[in-house]
C-alpha atoms as a PDB file:
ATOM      1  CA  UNK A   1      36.436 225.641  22.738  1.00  0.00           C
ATOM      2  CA  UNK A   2      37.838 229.093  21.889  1.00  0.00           C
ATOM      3  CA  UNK A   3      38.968 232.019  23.905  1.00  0.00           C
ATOM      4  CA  UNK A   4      36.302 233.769  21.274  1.00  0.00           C
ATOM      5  CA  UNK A   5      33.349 231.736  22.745  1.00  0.00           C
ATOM      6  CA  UNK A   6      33.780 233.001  26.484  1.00  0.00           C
ATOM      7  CA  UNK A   7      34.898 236.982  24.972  1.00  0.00           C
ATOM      8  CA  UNK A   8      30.786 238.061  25.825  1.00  0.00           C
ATOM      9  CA  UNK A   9      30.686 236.773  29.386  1.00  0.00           C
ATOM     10  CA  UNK A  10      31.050 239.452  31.930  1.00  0.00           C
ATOM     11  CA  UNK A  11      34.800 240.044  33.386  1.00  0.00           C
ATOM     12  CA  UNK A  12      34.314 239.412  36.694  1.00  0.00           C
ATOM     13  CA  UNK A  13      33.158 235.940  36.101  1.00  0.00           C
ATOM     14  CA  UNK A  14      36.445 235.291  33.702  1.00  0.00           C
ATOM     15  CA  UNK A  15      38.692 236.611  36.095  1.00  0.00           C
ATOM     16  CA  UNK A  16      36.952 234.534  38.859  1.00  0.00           C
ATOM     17  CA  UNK A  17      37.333 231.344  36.897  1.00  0.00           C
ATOM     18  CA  UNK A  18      40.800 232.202  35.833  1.00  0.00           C
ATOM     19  CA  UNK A  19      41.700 232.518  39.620  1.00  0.00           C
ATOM     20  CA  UNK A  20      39.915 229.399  41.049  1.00  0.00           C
ATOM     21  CA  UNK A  21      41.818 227.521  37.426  1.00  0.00           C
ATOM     22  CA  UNK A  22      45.055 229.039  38.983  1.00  0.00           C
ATOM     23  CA  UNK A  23      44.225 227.784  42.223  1.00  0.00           C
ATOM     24  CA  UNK A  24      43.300 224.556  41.315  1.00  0.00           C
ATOM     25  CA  UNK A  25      39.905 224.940  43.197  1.00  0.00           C
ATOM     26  CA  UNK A  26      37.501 222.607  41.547  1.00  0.00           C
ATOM     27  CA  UNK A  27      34.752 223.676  44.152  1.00  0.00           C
ATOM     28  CA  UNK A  28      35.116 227.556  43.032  1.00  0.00           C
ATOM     29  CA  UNK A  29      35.560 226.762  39.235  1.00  0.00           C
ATOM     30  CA  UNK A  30      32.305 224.574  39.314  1.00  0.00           C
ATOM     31  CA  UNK A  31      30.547 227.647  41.175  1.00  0.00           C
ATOM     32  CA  UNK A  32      31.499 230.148  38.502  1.00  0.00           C
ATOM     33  CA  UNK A  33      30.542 227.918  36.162  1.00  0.00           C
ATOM     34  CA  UNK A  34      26.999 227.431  37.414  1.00  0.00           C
ATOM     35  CA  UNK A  35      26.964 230.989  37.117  1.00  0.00           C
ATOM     36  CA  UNK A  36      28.083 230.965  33.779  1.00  0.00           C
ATOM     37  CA  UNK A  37      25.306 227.954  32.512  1.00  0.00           C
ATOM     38  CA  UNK A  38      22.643 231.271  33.165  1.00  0.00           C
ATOM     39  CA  UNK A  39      24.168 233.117  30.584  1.00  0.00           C
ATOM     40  CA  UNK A  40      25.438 230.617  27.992  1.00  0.00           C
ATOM     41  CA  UNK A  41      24.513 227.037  28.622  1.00  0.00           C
ATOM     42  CA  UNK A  42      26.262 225.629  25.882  1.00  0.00           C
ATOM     43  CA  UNK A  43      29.929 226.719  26.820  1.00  0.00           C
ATOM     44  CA  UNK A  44      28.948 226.027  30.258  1.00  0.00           C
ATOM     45  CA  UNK A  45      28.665 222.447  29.863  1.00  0.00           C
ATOM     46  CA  UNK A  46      32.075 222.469  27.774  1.00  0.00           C
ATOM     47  CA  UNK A  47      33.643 224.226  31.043  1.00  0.00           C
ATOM     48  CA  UNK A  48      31.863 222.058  33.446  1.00  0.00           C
ATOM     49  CA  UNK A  49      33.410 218.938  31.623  1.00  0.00           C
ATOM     50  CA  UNK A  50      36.848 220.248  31.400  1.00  0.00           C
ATOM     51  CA  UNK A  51      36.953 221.169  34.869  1.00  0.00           C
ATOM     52  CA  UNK A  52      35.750 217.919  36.296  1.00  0.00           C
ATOM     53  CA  UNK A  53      38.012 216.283  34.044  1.00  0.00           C
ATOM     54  CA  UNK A  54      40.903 218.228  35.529  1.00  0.00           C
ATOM     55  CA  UNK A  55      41.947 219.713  32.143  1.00  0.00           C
ATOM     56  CA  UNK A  56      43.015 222.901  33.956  1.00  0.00           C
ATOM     57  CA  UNK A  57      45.913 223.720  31.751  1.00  0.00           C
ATOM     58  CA  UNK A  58      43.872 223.366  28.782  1.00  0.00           C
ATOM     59  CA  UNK A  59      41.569 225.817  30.254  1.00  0.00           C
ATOM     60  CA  UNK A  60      44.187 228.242  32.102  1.00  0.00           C
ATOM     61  CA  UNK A  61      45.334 228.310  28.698  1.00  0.00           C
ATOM     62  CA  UNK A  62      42.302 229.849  26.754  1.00  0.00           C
ATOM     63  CA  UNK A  63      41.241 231.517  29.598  1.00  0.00           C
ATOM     64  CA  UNK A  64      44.784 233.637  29.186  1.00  0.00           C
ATOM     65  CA  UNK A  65      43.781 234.106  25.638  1.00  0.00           C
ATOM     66  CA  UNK A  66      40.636 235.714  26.505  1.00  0.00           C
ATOM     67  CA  UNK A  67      40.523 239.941  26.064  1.00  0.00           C
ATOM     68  CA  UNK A  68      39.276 241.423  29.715  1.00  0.00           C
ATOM     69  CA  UNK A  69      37.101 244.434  28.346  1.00  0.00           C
ATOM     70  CA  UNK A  70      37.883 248.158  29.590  1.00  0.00           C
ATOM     71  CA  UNK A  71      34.764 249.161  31.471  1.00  0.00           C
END
């Protein structure tokens, strides 16, 4: 996965997910990520796995490469 796959979901969930990742709150990363799986299903399930495979550095990682977009 890509930090160019997640650049169309909204900010607030990206920030959200970056923060639980941070926090190393599996129960708040699998929440945004539910939320996620109704707006791209396929990424989603590539989250879902690297979360509850504890590949949070991986993920902090492209989530940091990710571009927030100016509202």
């Amino acid at each position: 996965m890509l930090a160019s796959d997640l650049q169309c979901l909204p900010n607030d969930l990206i920030r959200k997910l970056r923060s639980a990742v941070e926090l190393l709150d599996r129960a708040i990363c699998l929440e945004v990520v539910n939320r996620i799986r109704e707006i791209d299903e396929k990424h989603a399930e590539l989250l879902h796995h690297m979360v509850v495979q504890f590949q949070y550095r991986e993920l902090l990682t492209i989530l940091d490469q990710v571009t927030i977009k100016e509202a």
